[in-house]
N, C-alpha and C. Protein backbone atom coordinates (compact mmCIF):
# COMPACT_ATOMS: atom_id res chain seq x y z
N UNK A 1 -70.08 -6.29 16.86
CA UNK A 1 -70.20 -4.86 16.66
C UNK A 1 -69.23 -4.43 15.57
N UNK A 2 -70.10 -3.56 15.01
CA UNK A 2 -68.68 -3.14 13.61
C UNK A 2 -69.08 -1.33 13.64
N UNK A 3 -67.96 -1.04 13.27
CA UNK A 3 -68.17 0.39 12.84
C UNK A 3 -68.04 0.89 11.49
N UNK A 4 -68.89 1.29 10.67
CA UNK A 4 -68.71 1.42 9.21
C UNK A 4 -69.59 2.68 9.16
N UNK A 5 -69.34 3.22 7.59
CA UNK A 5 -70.34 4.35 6.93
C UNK A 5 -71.89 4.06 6.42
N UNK A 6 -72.57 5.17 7.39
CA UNK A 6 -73.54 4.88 6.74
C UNK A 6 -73.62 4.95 5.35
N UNK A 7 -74.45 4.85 4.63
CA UNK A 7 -74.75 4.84 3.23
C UNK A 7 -76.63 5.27 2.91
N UNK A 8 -76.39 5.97 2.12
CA UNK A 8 -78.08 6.44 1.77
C UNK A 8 -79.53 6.09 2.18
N UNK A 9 -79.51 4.59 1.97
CA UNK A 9 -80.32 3.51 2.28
C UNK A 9 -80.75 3.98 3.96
N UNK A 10 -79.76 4.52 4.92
CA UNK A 10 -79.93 4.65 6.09
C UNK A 10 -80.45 5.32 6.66
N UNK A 11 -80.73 7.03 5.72
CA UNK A 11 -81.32 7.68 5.97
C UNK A 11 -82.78 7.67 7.09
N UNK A 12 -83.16 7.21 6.98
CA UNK A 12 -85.03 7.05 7.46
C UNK A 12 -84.18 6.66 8.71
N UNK A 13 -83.65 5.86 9.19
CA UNK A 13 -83.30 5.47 10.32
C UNK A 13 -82.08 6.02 10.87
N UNK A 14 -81.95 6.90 10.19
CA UNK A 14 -80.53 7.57 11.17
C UNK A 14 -81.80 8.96 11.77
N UNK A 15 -82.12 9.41 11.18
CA UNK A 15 -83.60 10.19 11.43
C UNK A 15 -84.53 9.79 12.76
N UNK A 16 -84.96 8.60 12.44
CA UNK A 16 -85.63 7.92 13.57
C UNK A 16 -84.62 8.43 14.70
N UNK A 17 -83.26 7.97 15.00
CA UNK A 17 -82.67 7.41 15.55
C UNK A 17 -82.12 9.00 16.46
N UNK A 18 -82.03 9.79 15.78
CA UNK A 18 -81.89 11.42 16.12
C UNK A 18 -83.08 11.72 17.05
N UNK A 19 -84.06 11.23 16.00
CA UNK A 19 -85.83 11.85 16.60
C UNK A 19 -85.69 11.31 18.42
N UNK A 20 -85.24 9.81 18.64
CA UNK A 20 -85.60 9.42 19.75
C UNK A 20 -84.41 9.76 20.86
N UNK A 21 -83.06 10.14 20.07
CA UNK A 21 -82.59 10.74 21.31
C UNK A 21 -82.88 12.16 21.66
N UNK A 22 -83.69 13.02 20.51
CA UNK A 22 -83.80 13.96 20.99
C UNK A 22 -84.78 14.18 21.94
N UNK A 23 -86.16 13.17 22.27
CA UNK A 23 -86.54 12.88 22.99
C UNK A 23 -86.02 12.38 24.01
N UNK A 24 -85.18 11.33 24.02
CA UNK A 24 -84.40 10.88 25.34
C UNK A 24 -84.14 12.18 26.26
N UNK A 25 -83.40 12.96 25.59
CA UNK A 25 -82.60 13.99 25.76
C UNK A 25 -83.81 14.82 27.12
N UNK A 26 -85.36 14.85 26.42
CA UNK A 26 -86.44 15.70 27.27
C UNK A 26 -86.84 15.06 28.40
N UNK A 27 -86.47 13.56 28.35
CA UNK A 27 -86.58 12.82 29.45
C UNK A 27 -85.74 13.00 30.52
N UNK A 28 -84.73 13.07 30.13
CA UNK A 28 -83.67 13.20 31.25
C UNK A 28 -83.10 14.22 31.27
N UNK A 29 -84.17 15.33 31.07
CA UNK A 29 -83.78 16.83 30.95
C UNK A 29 -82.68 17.69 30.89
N UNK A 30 -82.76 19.18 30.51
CA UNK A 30 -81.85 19.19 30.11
C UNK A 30 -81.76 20.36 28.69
N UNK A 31 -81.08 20.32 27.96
CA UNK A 31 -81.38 21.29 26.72
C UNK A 31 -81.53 19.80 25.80
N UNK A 32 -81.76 19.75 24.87
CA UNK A 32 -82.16 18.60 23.71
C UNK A 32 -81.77 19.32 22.21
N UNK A 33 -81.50 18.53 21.19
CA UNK A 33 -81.82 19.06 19.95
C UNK A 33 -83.11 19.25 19.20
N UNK A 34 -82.76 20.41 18.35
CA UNK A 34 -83.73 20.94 17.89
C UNK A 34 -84.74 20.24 16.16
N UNK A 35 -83.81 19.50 16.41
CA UNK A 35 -84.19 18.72 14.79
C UNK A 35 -82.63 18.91 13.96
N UNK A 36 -83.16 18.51 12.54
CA UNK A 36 -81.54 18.55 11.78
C UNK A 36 -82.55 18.58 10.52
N UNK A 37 -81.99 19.18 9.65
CA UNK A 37 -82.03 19.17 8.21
C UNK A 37 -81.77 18.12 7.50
N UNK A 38 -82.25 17.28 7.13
CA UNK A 38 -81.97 15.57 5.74
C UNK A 38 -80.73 16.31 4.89
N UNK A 39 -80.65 17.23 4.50
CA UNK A 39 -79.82 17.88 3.54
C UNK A 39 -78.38 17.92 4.21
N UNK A 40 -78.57 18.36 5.66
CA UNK A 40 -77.24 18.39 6.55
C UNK A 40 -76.92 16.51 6.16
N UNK A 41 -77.55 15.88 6.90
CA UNK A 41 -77.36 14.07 7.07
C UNK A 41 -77.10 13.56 5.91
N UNK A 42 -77.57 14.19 4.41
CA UNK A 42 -77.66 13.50 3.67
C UNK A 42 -76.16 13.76 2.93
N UNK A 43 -76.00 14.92 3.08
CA UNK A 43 -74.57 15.61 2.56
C UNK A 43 -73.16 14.76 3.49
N UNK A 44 -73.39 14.40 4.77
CA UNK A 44 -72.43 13.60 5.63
C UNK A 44 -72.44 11.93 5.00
N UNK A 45 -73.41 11.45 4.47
CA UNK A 45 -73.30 10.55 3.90
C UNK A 45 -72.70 10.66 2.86
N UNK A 46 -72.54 11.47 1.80
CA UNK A 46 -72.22 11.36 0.42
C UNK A 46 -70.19 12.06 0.74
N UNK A 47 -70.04 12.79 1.63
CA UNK A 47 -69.10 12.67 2.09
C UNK A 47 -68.13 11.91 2.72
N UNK A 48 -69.15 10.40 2.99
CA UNK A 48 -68.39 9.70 3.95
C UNK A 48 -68.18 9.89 5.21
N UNK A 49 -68.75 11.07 5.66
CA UNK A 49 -68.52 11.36 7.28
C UNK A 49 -69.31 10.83 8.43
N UNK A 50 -70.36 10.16 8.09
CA UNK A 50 -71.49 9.49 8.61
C UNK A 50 -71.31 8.08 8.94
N UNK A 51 -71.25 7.95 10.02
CA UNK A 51 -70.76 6.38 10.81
C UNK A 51 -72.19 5.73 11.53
N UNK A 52 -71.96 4.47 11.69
CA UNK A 52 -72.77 4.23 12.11
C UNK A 52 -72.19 2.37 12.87
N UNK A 53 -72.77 2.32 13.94
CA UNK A 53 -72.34 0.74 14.80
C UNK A 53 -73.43 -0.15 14.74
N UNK A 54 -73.28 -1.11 14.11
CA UNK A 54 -74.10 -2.25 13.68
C UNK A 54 -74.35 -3.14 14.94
N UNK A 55 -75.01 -3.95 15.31
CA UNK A 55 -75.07 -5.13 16.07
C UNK A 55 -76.29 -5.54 15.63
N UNK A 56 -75.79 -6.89 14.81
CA UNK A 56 -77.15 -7.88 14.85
C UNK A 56 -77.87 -7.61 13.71
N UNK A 57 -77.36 -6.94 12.44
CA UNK A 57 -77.86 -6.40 11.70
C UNK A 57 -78.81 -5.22 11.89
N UNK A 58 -78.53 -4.39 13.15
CA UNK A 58 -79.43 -3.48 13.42
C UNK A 58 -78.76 -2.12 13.70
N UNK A 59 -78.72 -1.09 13.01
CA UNK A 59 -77.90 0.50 13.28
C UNK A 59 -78.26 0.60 15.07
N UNK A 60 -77.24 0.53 16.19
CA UNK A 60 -77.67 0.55 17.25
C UNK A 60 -76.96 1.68 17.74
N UNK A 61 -76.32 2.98 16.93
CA UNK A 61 -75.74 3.62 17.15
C UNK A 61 -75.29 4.66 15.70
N UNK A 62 -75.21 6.04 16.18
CA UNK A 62 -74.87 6.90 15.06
C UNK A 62 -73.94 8.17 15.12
N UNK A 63 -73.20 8.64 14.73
CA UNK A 63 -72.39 9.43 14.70
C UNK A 63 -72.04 10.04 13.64
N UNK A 64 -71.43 11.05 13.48
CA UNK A 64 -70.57 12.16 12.11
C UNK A 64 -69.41 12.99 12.77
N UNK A 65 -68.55 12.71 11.81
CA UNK A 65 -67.17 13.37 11.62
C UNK A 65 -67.06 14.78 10.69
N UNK A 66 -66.30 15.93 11.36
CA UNK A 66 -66.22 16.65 10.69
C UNK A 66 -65.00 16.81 10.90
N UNK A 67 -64.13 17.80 9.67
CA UNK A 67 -62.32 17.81 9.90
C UNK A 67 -61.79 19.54 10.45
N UNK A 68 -63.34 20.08 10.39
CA UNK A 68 -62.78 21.78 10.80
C UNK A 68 -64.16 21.80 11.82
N UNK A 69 -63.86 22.93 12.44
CA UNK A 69 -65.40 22.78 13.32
C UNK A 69 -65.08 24.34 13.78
N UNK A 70 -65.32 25.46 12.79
CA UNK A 70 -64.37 26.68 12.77
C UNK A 70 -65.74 27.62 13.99
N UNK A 71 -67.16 27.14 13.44
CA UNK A 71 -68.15 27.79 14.42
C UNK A 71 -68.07 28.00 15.74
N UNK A 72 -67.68 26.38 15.75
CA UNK A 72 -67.83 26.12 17.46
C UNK A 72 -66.16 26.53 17.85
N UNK A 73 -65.55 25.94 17.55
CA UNK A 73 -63.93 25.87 18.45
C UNK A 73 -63.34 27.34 18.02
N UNK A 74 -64.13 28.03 16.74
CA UNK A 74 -63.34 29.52 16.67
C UNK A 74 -61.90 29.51 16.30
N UNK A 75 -60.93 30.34 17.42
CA UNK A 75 -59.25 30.60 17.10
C UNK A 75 -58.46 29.52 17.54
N UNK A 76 -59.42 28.12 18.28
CA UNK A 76 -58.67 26.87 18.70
C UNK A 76 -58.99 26.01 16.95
N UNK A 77 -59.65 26.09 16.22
CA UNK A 77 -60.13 25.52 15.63
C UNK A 77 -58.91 24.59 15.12
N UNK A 78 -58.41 23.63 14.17
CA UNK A 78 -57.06 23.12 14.00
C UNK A 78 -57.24 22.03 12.99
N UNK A 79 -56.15 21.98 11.65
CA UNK A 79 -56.69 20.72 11.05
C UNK A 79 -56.15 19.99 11.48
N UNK A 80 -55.20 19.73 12.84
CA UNK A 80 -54.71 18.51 13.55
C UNK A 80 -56.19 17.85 14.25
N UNK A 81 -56.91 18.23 14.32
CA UNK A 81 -58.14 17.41 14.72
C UNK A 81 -58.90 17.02 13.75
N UNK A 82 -60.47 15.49 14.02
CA UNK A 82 -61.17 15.47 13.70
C UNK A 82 -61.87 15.35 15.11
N UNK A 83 -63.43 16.05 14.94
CA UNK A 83 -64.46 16.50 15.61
C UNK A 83 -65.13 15.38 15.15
N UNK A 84 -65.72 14.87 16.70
CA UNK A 84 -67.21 14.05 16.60
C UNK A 84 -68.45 14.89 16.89
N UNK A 85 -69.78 14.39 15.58
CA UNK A 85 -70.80 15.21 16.26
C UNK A 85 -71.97 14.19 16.23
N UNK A 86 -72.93 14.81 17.17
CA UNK A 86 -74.43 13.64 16.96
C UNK A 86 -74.02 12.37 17.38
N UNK A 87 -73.65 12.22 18.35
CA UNK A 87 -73.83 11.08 18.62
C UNK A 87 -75.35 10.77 19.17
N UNK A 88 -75.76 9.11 18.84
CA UNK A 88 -77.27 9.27 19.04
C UNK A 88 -77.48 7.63 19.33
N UNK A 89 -78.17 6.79 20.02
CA UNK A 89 -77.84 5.20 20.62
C UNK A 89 -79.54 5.54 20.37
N UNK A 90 -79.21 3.93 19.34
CA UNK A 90 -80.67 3.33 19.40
C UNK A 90 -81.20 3.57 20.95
N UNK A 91 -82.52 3.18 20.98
CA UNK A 91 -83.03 3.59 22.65
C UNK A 91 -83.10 2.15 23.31
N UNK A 92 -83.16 0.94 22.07
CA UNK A 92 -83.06 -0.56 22.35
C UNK A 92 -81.20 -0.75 22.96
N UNK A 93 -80.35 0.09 22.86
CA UNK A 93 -79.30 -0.37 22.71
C UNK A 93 -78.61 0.74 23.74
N UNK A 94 -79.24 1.43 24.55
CA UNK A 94 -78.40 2.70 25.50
C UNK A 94 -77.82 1.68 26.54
N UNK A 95 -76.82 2.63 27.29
CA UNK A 95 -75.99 2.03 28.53
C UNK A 95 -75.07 0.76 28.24
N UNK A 96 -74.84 0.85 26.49
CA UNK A 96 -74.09 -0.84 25.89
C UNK A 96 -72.58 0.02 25.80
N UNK A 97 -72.39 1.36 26.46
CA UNK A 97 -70.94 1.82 26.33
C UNK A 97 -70.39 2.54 24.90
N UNK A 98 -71.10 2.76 23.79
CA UNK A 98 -70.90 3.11 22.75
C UNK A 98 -69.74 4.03 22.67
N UNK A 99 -69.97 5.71 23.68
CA UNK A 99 -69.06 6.61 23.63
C UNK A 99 -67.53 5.84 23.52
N UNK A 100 -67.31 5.38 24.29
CA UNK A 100 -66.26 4.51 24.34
C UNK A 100 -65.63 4.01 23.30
N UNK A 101 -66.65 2.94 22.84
CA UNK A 101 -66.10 2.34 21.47
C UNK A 101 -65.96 3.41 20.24
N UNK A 102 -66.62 4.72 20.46
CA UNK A 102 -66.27 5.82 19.30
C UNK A 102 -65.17 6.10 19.91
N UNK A 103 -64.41 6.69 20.68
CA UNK A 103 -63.34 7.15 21.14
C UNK A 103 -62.42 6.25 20.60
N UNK A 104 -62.69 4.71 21.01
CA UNK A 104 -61.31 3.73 19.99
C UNK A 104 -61.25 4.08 19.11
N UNK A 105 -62.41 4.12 18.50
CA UNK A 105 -62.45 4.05 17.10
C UNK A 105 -61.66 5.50 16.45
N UNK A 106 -62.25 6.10 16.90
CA UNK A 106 -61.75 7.81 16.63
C UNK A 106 -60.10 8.14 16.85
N UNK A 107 -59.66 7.36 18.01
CA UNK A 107 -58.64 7.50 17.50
C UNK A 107 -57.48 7.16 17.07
N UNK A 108 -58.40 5.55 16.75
CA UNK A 108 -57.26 4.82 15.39
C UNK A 108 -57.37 5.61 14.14
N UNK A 109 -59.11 6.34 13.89
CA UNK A 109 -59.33 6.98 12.52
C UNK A 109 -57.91 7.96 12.35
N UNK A 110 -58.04 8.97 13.31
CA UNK A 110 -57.25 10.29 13.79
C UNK A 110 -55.80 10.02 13.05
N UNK A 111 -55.26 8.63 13.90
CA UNK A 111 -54.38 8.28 13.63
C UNK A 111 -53.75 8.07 12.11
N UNK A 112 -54.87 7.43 11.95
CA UNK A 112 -54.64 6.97 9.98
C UNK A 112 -54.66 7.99 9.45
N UNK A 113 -55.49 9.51 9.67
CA UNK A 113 -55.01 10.22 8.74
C UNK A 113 -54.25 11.71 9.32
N UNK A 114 -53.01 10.71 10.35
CA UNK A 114 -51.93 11.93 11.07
C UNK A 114 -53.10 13.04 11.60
N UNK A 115 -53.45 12.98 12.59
CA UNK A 115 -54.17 13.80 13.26
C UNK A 115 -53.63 13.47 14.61
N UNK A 116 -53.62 15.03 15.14
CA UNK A 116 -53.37 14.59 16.42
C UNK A 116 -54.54 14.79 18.03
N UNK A 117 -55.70 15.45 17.42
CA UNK A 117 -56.38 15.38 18.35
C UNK A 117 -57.75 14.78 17.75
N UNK A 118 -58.90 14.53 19.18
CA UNK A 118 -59.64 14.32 18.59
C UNK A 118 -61.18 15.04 19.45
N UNK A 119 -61.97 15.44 19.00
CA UNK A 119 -62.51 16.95 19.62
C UNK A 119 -64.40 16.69 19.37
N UNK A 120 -64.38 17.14 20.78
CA UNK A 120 -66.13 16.78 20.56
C UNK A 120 -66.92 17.98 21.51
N UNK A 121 -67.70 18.55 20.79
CA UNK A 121 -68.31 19.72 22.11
C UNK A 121 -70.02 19.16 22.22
N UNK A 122 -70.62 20.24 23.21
CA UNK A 122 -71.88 19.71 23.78
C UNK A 122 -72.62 20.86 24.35
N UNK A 123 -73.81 20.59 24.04
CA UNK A 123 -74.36 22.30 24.78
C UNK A 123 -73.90 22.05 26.55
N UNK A 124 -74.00 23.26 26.89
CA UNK A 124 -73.50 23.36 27.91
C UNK A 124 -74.48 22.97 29.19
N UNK A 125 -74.08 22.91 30.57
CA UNK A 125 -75.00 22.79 31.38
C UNK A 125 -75.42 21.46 32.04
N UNK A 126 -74.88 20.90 31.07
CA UNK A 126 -75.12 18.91 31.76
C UNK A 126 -74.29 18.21 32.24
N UNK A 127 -73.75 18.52 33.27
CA UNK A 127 -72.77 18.33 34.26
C UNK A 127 -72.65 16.62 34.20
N UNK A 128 -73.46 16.11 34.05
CA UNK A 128 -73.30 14.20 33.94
C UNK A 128 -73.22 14.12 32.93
N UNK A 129 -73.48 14.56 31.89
CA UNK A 129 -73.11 14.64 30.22
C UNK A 129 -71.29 14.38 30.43
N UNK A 130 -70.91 15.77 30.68
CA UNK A 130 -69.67 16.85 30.72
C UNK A 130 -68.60 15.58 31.05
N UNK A 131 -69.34 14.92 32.54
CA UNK A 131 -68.71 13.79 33.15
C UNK A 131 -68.48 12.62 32.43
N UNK A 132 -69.11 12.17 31.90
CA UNK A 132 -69.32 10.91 30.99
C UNK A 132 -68.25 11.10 29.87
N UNK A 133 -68.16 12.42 29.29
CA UNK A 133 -66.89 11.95 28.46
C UNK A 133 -65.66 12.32 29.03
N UNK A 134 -65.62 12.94 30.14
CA UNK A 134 -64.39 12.94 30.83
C UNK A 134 -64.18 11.11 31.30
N UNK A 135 -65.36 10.59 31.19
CA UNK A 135 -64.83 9.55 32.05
C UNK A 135 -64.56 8.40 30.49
N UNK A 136 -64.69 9.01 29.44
CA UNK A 136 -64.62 8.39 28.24
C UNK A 136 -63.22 8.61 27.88
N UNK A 137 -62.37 9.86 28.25
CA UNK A 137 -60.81 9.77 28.02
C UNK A 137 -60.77 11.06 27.48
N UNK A 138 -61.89 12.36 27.41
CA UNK A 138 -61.48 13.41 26.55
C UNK A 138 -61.36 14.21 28.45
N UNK A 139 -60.75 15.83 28.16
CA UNK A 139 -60.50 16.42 28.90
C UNK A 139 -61.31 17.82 28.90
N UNK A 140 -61.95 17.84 29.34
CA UNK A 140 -62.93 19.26 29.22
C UNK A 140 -62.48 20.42 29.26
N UNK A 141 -62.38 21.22 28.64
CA UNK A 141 -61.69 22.29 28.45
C UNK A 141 -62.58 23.71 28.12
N UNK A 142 -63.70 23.92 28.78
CA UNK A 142 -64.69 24.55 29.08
C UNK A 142 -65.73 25.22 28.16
N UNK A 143 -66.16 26.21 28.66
CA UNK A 143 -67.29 26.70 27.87
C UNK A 143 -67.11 27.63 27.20
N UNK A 144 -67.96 27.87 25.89
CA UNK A 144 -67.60 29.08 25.01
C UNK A 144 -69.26 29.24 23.96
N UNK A 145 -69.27 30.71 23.93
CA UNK A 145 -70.09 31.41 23.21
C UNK A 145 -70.39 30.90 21.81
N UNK A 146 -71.13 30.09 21.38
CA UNK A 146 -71.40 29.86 20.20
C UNK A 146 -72.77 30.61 19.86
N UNK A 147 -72.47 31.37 18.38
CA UNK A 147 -73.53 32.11 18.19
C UNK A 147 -74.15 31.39 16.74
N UNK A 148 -75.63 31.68 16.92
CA UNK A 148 -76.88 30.49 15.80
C UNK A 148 -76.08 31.33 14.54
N UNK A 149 -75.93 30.20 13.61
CA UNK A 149 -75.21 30.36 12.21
C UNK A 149 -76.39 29.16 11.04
N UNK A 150 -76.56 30.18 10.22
CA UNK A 150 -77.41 29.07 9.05
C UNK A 150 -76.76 27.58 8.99
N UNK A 151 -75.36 27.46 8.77
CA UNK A 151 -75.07 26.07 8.63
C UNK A 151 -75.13 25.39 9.98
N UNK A 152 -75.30 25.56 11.05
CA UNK A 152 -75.17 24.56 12.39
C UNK A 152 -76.79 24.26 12.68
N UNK A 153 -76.81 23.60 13.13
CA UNK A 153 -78.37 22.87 13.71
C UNK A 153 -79.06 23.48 14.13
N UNK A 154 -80.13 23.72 14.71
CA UNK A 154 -80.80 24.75 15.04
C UNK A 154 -80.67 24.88 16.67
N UNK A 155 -80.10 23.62 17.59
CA UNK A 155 -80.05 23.83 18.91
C UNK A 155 -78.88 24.67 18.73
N UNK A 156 -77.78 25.43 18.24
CA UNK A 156 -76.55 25.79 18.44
C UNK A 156 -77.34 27.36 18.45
N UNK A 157 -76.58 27.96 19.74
CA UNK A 157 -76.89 29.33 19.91
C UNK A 157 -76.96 29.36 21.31
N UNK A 158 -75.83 30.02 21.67
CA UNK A 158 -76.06 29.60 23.31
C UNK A 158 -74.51 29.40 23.77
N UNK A 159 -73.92 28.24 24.26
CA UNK A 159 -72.80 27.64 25.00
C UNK A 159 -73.05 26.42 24.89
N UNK A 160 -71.49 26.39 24.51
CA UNK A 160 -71.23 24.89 24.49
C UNK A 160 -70.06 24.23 25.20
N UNK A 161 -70.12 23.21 25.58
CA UNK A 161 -68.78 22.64 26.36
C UNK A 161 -67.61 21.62 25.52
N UNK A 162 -66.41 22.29 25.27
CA UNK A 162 -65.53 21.22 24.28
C UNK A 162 -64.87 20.38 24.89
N UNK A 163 -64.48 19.59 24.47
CA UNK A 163 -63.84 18.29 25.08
C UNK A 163 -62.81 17.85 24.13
N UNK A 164 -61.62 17.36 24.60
CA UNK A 164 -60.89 16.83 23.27
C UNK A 164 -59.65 16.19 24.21
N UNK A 165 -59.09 15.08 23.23
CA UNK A 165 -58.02 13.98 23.85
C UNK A 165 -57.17 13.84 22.63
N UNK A 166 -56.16 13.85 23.28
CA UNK A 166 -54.86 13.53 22.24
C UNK A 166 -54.21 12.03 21.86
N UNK A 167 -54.22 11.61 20.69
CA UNK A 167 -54.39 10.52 19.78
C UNK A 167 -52.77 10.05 20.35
């Protein structure tokens, strides 16, 4: 398993890879995402913020980093953090523990560039969601009013639940 940046080439399959958890997501009900813009994904790539976990020569996992997250976290917002968003597990590759290995990973990143937290939110309401990254090492720190903004995804509008652990 490696963790590296995606790169352009990945596109089509970081897409796929969104498409089927957002389906997962209707399976095991729940609120789901609404789609994403190529322009959002494609801009995280050319930034470098776009990760992705290999096994076997196969993307079995996807994620993005952002360094402000001023929408969602508001007057907590802080450049002592980096924010994880989208996380998304091939559907060949779920229950292999991924959250986890982002959390290492996140916060050796954190570390390397003097950060001291590291911050992830979630629509609200999914109490085994909520659990899962409490049981991943972040600390839930509750719910808050996020209102639909042109730059955020189209599921954002509503409540969301933040989570965040110190590096």
């Amino acid at each position: 398993m490696k963790i590296i940046n995606t790169v352009p080439s990945d596109i089509d399959a970081i897409i796929d890879i969104l498409n089927a958890g957002t389906q997962y997501q209707k399976e095991v009900g729940g609120s789901q995402w609404l789609g994403f813009d190529k322009k959002l994904l494609e801009t995280d790539i050319a930034e470098k913020r776009s990760w992705k976990i290999v096994e076997d020569d196969t993307i079995a996992c996807i994620f993005a980093i952002t360094f402000d997250d001023p929408l969602i976290w508001q007057e907590k917002d802080t450049p002592d953090a980096i924010y994880i968003h989208r996380i998304s597990v091939h559907a060949n590759y779920h229950g292999k523990g991924y959250v986890k290995n982002i959390v290492a990973w996140a916060r050796e990143y954190a570390k390397s560039l003097n950060k001291t937290l590291v911050r992830m939110d979630t629509t609200s309401g999914n109490d085994r969601l909520n659990n899962y990254y409490v049981s991943c090492g972040f600390n839930y720190l509750g719910v808050v009013p996020v209102a639909a903004h042109a730059s955020l995804p189209a599921h954002y509008g509503g409540h969301s639940s933040l989570f965040e652990l110190t590096v």
